[in-house]
C-alpha atoms as a PDB file:
ATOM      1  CA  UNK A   1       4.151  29.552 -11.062  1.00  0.00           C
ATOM      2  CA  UNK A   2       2.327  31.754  -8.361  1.00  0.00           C
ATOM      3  CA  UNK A   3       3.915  33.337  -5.201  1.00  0.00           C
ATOM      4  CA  UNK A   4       2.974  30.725  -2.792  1.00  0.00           C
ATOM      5  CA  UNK A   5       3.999  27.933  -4.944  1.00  0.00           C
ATOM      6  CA  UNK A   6       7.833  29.811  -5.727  1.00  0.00           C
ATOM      7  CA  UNK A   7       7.578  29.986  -1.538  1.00  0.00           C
ATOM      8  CA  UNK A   8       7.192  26.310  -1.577  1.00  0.00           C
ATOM      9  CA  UNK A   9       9.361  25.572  -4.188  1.00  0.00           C
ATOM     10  CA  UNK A  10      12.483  27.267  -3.030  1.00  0.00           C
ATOM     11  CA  UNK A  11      11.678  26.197   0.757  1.00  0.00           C
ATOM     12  CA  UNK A  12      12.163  22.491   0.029  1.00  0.00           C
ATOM     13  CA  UNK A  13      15.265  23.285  -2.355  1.00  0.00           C
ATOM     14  CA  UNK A  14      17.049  25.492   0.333  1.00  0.00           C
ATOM     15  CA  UNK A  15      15.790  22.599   2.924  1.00  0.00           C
ATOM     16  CA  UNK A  16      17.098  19.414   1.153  1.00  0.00           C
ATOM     17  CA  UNK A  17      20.335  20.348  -1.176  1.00  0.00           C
ATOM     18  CA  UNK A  18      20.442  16.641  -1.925  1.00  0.00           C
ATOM     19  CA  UNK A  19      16.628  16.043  -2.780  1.00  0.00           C
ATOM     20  CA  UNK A  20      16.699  16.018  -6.505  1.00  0.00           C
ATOM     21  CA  UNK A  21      20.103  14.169  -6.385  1.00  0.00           C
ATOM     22  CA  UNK A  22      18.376  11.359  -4.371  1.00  0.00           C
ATOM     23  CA  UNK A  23      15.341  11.126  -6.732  1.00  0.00           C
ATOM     24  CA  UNK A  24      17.232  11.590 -10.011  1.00  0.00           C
ATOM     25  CA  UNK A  25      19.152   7.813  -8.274  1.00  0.00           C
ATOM     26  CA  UNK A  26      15.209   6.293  -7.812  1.00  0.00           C
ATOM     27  CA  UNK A  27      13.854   7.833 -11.262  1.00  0.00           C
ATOM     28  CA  UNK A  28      17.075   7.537 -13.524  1.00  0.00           C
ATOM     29  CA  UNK A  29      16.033  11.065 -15.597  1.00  0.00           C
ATOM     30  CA  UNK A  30      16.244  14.466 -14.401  1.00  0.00           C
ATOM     31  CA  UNK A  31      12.125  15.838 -13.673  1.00  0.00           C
ATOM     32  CA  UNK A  32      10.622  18.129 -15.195  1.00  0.00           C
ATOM     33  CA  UNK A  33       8.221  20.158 -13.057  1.00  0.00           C
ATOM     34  CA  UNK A  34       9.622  20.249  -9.942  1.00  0.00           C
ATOM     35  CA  UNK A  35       7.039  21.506  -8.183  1.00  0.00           C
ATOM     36  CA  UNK A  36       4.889  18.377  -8.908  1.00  0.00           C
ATOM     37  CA  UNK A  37       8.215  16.145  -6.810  1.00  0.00           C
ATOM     38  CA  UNK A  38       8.050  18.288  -3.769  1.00  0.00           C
ATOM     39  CA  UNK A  39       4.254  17.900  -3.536  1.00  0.00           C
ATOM     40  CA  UNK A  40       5.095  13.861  -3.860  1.00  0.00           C
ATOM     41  CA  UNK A  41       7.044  14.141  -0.535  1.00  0.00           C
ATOM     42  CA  UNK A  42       5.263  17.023   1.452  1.00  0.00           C
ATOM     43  CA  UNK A  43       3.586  15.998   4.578  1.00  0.00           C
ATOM     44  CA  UNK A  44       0.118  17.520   5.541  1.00  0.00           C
ATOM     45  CA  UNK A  45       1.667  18.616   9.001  1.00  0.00           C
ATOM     46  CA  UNK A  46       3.323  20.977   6.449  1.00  0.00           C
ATOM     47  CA  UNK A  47       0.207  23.156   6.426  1.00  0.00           C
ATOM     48  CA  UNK A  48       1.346  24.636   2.843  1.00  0.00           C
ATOM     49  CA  UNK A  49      -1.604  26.006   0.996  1.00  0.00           C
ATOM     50  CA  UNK A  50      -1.853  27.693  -2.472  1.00  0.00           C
ATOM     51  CA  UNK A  51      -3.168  31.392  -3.412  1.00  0.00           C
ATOM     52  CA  UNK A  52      -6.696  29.274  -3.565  1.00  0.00           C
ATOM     53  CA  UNK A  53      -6.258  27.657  -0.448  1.00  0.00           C
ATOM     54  CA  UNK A  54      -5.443  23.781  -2.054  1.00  0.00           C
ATOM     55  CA  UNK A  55      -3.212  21.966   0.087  1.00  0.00           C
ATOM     56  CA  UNK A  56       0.132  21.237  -1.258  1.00  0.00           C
ATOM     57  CA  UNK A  57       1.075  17.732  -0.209  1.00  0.00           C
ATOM     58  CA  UNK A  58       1.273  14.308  -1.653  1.00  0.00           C
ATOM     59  CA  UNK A  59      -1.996  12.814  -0.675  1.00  0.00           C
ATOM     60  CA  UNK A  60      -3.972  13.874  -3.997  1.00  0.00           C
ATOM     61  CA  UNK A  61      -1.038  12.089  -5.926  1.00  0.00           C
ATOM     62  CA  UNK A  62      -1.587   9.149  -3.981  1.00  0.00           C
ATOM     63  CA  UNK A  63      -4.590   8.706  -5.835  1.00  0.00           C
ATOM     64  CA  UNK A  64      -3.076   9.318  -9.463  1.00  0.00           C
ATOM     65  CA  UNK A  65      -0.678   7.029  -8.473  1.00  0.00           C
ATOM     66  CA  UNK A  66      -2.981   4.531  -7.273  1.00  0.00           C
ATOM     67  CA  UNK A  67      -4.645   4.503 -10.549  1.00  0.00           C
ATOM     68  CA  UNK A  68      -1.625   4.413 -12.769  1.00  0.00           C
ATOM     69  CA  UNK A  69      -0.163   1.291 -10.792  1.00  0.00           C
ATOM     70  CA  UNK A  70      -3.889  -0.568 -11.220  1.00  0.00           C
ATOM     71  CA  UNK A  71      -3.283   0.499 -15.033  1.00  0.00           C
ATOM     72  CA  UNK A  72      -0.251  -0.909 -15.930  1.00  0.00           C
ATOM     73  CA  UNK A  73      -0.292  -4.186 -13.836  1.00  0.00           C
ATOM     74  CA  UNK A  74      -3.458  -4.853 -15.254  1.00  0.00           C
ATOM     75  CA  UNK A  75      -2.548  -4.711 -18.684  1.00  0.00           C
ATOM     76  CA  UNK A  76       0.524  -6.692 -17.596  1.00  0.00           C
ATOM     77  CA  UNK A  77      -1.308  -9.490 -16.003  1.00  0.00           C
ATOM     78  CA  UNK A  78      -3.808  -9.311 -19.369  1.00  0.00           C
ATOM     79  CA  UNK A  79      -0.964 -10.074 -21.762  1.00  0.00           C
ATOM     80  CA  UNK A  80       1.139 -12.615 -19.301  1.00  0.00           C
ATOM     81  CA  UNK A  81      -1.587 -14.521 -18.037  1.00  0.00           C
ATOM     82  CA  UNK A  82      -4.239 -15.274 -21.265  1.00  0.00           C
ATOM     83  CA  UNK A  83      -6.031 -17.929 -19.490  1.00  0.00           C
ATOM     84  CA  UNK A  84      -6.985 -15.872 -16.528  1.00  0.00           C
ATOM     85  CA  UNK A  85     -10.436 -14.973 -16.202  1.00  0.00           C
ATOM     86  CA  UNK A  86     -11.887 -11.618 -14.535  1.00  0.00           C
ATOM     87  CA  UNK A  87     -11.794 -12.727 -11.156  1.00  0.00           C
ATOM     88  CA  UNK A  88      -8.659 -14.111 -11.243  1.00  0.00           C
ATOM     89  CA  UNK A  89      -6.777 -11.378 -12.463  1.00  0.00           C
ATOM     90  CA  UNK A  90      -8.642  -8.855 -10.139  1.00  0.00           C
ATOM     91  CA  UNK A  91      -7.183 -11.306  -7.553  1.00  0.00           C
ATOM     92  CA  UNK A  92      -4.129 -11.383  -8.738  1.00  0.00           C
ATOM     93  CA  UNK A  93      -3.620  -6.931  -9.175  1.00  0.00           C
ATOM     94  CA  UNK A  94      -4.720  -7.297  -6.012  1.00  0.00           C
ATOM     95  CA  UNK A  95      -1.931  -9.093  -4.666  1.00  0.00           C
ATOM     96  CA  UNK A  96       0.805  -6.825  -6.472  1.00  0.00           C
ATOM     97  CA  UNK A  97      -0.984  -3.599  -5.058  1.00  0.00           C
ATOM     98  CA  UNK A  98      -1.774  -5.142  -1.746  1.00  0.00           C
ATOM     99  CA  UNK A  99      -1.036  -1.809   1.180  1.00  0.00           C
ATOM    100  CA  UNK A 100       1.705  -4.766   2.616  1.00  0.00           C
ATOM    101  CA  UNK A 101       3.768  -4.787  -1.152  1.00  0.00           C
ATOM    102  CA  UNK A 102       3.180  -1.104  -1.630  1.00  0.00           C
ATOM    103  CA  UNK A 103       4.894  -0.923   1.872  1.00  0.00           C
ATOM    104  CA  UNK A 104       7.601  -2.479   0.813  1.00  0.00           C
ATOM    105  CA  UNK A 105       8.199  -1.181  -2.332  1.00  0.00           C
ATOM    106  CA  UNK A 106       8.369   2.412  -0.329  1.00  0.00           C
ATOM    107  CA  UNK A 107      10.776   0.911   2.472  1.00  0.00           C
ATOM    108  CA  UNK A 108      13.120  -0.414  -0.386  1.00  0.00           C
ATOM    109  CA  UNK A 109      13.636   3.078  -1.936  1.00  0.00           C
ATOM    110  CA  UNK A 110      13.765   4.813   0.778  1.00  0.00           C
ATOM    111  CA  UNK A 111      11.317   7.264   0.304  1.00  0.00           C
ATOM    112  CA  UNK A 112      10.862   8.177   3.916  1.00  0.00           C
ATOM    113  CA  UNK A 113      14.164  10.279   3.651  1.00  0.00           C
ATOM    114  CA  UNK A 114      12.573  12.570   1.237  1.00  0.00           C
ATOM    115  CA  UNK A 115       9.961  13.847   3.048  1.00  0.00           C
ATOM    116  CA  UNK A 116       9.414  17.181   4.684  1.00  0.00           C
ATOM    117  CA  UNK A 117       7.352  16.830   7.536  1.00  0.00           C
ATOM    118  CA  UNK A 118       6.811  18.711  11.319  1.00  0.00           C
ATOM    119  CA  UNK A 119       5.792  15.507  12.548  1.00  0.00           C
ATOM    120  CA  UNK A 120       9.057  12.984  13.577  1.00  0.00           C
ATOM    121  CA  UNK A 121       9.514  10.642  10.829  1.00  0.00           C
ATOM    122  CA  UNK A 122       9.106   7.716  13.971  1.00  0.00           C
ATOM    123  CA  UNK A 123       5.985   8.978  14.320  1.00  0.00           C
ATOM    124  CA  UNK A 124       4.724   7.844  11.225  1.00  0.00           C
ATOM    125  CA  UNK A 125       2.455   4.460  10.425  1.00  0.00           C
ATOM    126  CA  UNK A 126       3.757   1.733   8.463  1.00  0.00           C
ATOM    127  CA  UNK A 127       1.515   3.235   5.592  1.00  0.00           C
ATOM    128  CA  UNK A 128       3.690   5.992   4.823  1.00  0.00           C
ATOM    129  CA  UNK A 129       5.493   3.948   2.921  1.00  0.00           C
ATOM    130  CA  UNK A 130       3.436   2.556   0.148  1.00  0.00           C
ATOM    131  CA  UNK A 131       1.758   6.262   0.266  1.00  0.00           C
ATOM    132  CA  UNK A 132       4.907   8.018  -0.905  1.00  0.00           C
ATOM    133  CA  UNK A 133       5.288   5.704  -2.922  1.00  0.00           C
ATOM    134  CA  UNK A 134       1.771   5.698  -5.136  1.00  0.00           C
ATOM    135  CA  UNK A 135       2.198   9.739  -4.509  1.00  0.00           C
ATOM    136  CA  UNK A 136       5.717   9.490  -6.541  1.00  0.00           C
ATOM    137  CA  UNK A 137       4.236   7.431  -9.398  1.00  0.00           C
ATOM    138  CA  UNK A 138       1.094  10.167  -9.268  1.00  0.00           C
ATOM    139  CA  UNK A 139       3.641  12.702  -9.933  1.00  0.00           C
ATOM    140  CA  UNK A 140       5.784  10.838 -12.581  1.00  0.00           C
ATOM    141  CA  UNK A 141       2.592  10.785 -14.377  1.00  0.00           C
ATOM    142  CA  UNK A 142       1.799  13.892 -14.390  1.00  0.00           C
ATOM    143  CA  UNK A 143       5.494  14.949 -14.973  1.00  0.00           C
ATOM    144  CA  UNK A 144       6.350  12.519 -18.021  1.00  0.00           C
ATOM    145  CA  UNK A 145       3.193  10.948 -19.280  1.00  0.00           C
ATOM    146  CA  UNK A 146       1.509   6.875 -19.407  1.00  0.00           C
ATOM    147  CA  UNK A 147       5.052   5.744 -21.488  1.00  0.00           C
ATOM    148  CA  UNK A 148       7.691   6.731 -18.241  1.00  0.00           C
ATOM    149  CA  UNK A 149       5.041   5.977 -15.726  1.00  0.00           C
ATOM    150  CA  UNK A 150       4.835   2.339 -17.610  1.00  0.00           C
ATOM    151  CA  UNK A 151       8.530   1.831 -17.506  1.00  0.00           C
ATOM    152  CA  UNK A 152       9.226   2.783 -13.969  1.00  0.00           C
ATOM    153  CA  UNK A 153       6.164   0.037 -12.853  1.00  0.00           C
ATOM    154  CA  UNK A 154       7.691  -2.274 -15.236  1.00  0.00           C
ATOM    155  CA  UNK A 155      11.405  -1.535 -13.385  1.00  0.00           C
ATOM    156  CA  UNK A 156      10.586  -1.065  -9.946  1.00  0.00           C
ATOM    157  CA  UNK A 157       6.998  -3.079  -9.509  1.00  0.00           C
ATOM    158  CA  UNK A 158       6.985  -5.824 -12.542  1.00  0.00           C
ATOM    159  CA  UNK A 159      10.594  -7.015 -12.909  1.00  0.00           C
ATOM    160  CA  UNK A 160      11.603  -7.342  -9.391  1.00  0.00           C
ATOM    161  CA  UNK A 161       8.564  -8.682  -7.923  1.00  0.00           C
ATOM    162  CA  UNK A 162       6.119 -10.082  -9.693  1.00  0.00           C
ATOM    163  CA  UNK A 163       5.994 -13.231 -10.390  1.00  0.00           C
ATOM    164  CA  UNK A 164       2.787 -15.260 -11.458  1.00  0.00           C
ATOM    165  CA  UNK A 165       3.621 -18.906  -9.488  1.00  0.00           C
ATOM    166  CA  UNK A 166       4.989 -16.942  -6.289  1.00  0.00           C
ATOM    167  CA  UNK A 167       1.528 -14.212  -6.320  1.00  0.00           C
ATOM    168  CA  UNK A 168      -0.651 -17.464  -6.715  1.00  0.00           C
ATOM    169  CA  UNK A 169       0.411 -18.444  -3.585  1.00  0.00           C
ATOM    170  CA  UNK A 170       0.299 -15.249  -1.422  1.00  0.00           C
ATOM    171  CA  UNK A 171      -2.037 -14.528   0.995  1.00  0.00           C
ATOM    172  CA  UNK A 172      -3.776 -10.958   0.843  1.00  0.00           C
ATOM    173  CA  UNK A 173      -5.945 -11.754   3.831  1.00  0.00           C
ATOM    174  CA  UNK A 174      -6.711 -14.832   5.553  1.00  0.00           C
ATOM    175  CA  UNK A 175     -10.106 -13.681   6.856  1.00  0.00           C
ATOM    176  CA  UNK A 176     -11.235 -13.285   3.595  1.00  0.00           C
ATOM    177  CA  UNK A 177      -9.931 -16.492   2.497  1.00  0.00           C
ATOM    178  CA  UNK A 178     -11.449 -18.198   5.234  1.00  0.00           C
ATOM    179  CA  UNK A 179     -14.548 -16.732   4.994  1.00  0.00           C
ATOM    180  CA  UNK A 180     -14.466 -17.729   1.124  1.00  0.00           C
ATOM    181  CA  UNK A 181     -13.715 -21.005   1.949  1.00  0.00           C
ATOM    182  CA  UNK A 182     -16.800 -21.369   4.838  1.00  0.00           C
ATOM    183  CA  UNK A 183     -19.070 -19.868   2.370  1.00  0.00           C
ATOM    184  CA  UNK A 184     -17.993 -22.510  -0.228  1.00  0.00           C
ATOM    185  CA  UNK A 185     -17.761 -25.858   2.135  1.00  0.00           C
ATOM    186  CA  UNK A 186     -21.665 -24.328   4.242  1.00  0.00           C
ATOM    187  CA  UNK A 187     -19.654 -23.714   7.064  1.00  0.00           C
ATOM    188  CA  UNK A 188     -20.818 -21.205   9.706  1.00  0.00           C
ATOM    189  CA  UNK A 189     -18.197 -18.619  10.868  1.00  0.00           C
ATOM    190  CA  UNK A 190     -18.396 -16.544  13.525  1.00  0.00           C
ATOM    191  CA  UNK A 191     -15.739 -13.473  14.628  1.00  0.00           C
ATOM    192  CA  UNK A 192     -16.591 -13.064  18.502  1.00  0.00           C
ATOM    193  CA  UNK A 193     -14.536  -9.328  19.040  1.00  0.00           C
ATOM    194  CA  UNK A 194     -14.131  -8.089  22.621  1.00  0.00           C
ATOM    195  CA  UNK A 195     -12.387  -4.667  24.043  1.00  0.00           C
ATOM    196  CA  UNK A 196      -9.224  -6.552  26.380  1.00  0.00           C
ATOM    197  CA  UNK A 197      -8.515  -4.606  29.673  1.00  0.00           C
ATOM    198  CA  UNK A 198      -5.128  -5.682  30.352  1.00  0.00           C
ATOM    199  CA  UNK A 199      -2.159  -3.880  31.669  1.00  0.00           C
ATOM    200  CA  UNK A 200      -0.985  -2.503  28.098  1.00  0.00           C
ATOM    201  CA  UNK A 201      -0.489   1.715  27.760  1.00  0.00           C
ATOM    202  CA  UNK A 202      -2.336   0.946  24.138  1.00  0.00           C
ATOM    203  CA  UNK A 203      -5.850  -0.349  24.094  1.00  0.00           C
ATOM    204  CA  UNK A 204      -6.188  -4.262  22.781  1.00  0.00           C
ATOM    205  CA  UNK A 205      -8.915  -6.371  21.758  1.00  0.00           C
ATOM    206  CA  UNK A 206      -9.042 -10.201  21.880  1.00  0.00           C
ATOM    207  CA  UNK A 207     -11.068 -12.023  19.522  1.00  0.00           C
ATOM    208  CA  UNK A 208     -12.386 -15.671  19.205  1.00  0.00           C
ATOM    209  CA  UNK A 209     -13.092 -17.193  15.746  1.00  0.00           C
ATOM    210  CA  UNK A 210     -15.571 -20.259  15.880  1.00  0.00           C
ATOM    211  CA  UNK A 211     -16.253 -22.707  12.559  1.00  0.00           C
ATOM    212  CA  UNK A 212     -19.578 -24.853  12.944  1.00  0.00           C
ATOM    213  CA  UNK A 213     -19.859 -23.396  16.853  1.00  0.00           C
ATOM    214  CA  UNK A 214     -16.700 -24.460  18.088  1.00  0.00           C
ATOM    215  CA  UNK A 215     -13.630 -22.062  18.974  1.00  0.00           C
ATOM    216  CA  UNK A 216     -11.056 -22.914  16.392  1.00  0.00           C
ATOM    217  CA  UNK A 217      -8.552 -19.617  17.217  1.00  0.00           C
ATOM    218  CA  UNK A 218      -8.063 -16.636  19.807  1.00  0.00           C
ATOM    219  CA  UNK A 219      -5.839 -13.480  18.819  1.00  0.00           C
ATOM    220  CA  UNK A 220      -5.204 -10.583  20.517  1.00  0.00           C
ATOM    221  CA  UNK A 221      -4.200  -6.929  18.642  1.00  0.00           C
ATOM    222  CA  UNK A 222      -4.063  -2.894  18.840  1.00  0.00           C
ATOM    223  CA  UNK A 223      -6.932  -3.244  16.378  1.00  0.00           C
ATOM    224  CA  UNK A 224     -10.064  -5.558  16.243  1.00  0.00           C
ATOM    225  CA  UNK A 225      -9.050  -5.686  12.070  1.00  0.00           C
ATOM    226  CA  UNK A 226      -6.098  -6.941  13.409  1.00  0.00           C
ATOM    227  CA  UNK A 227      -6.992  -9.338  15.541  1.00  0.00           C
ATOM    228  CA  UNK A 228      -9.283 -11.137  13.426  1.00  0.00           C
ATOM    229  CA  UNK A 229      -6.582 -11.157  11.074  1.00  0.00           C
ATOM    230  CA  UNK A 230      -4.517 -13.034  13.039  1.00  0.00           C
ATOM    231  CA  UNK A 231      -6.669 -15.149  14.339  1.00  0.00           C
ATOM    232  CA  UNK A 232      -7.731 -16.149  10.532  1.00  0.00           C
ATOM    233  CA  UNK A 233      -4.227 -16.701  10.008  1.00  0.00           C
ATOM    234  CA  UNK A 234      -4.046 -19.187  12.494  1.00  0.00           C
ATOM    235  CA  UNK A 235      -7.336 -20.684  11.811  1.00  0.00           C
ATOM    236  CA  UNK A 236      -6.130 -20.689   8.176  1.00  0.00           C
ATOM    237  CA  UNK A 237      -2.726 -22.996   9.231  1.00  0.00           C
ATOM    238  CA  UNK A 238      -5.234 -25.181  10.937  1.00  0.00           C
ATOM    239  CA  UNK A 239      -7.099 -26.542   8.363  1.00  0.00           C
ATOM    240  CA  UNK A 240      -4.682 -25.995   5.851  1.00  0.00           C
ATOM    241  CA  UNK A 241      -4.994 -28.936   4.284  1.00  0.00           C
ATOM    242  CA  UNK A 242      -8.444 -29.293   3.466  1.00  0.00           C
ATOM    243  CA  UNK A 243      -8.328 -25.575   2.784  1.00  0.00           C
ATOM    244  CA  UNK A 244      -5.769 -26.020  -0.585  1.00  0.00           C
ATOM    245  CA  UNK A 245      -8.397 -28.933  -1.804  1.00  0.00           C
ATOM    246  CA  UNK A 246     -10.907 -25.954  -2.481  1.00  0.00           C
ATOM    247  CA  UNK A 247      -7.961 -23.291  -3.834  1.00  0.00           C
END
C-alpha cells in the first residue's frame, strides 16, 4: 500500500474507532482489505487523491456495485420466475433496483453514519443512500468475490424484500406507465411544463398533463421530472380502472 493510501487509511481509523465494528454488524465477517471499506464510505468533498492523482471515494464502487446487484437479482428472478419472458423480468430487476428501494435499503442500515464527509450529512440528497449502499456491495466484491457478494444480496436485498406478487404490483414510474398505456389504447398525451414564479426561496415548476386534449392533472414540484411525476400519479389514480384492464 503506497504513502497516500497508508495516509488515508489510518485517517479514517484514527477518525471513526467504531467504523469496522459497525460494518463487521451490517457484513457479519471481518473485511479483508480495508482500504477498499473506507473508499465505500468516503465522500468526494474529501478531496483524497492517490500518488496518481485517482480520487479515493466511493463513487467508482457505486458502479461495481451497481452491476453486482443487476447480477444476482437477475439470476434470481431467472430461476424463481420460469415463465417470465425478457421484458418482464427486465421489468421486474427493475423494480428491486429502482433509486427509491436502493434508498431504502441504505436508510435501513444506516449507512449514512459511516461516512466521512466535509459536507453536513443534512446536506446530503435522498440519493446518498442507495449510493453507499451499491458502493458497499462494489467493495464486498472486490473484497470477497461473486459467492459473499451473492449471499449478502440474497440476505439483505432477496429475503427481506422481494417478493414476486408484491413487485408485480409496484409502481416504478407512473409517467412511464401512463405513457405505455396511451401508446397502447392511441391515446394522445401531452406534458405541458412551465417555470412557477411563486413566493417559494426554491424555484418550482407546475405542469399540466392532457389525454386526447383535455387537462386530466396539474402538479407542482422543485423539479419539472418531478412534477410530471406527480401529476402521472394522479392521472394514473384517475383512470385506474381502465388502466389495470391493459396491465
Amino acid at each position: 500500500m503506497s504513502f497516500i493510501r497508508n495516509i488515508f487509511k489510518n485517517s479514517r481509523s484514527t477518525k471513526d474507532g467504531n467504523f469496522f465494528l459497525l460494518l463487521n454488524d451490517i457484513l457479519g465477517y471481518k473485511v479483508k482489505n480495508k482500504s477498499l471499506y473506507f473508499k465505500a464510505f468516503t465522500h468526494r468533498s474529501m478531496n483524497i487523491r492517490d500518488e496518481k492523482g485517482n480520487a479515493l471515494n466511493y463513487e467508482r464502487l457505486e458502479f461495481v456495485g451497481d452491476a453486482m446487484l443487476s447480477a444476482v437479482i437477475a439470476a434470481y428472478l431467472f430461476e424463481e420466475v420460469p415463465h417470465g419472458d425478457e421484458g418482464y423480468l427486465t421489468k421486474m430487476r427493475s423494480k428491486v433496483v429502482s433509486r427509491e428501494h436502493l434508498n431504502e435499503l441504505g436508510k435501513d442500515l444506516k449507512l449514512i453514519d459511516l461516512v466521512e464527509s466535509k459536507i453536513p450529512k443534512s446536506n446530503f440528497g435522498n440519493n446518498i443512500h442507495g449510493n453507499l449502499f451499491e458502493s458497499l456491495v462494489g467493495a464486498i466484491y472486490l473484497d470477497k468475490g461473486y459467492h459473499f457478494c451473492e449471499k449478502f444480496i440474497h440476505k439483505r436485498v432477496i429475503k427481506p424484500h422481494v417478493d414476486i406478487e408484491t413487485l408485480e404490483g409496484r409502481v416504478i414510474s407512473y409517467k412511464s406507465l401512463l405513457i405505455e398505456w396511451c401508446q397502447k389504447e392511441k391515446k394522445t398525451f401531452d406534458y405541458n411544463v412551465y417555470e412557477d414564479t411563486g413566493n417559494d426561496e426554491l424555484k418550482h415548476f407546475s405542469v399540466k398533463l392532457s389525454i386526447d386534449d383535455k387537462v386530466v392533472a396539474k402538479a407542482r414540484a422543485t423539479s419539472k421530472k418531478k412534477a410530471e411525476e406527480k401529476a402521472s400519479k394522479r392521472a394514473f389514480f384517475a383512470f385506474q380502472n381502465e388502466i389495470s384492464k391493459v396491465f
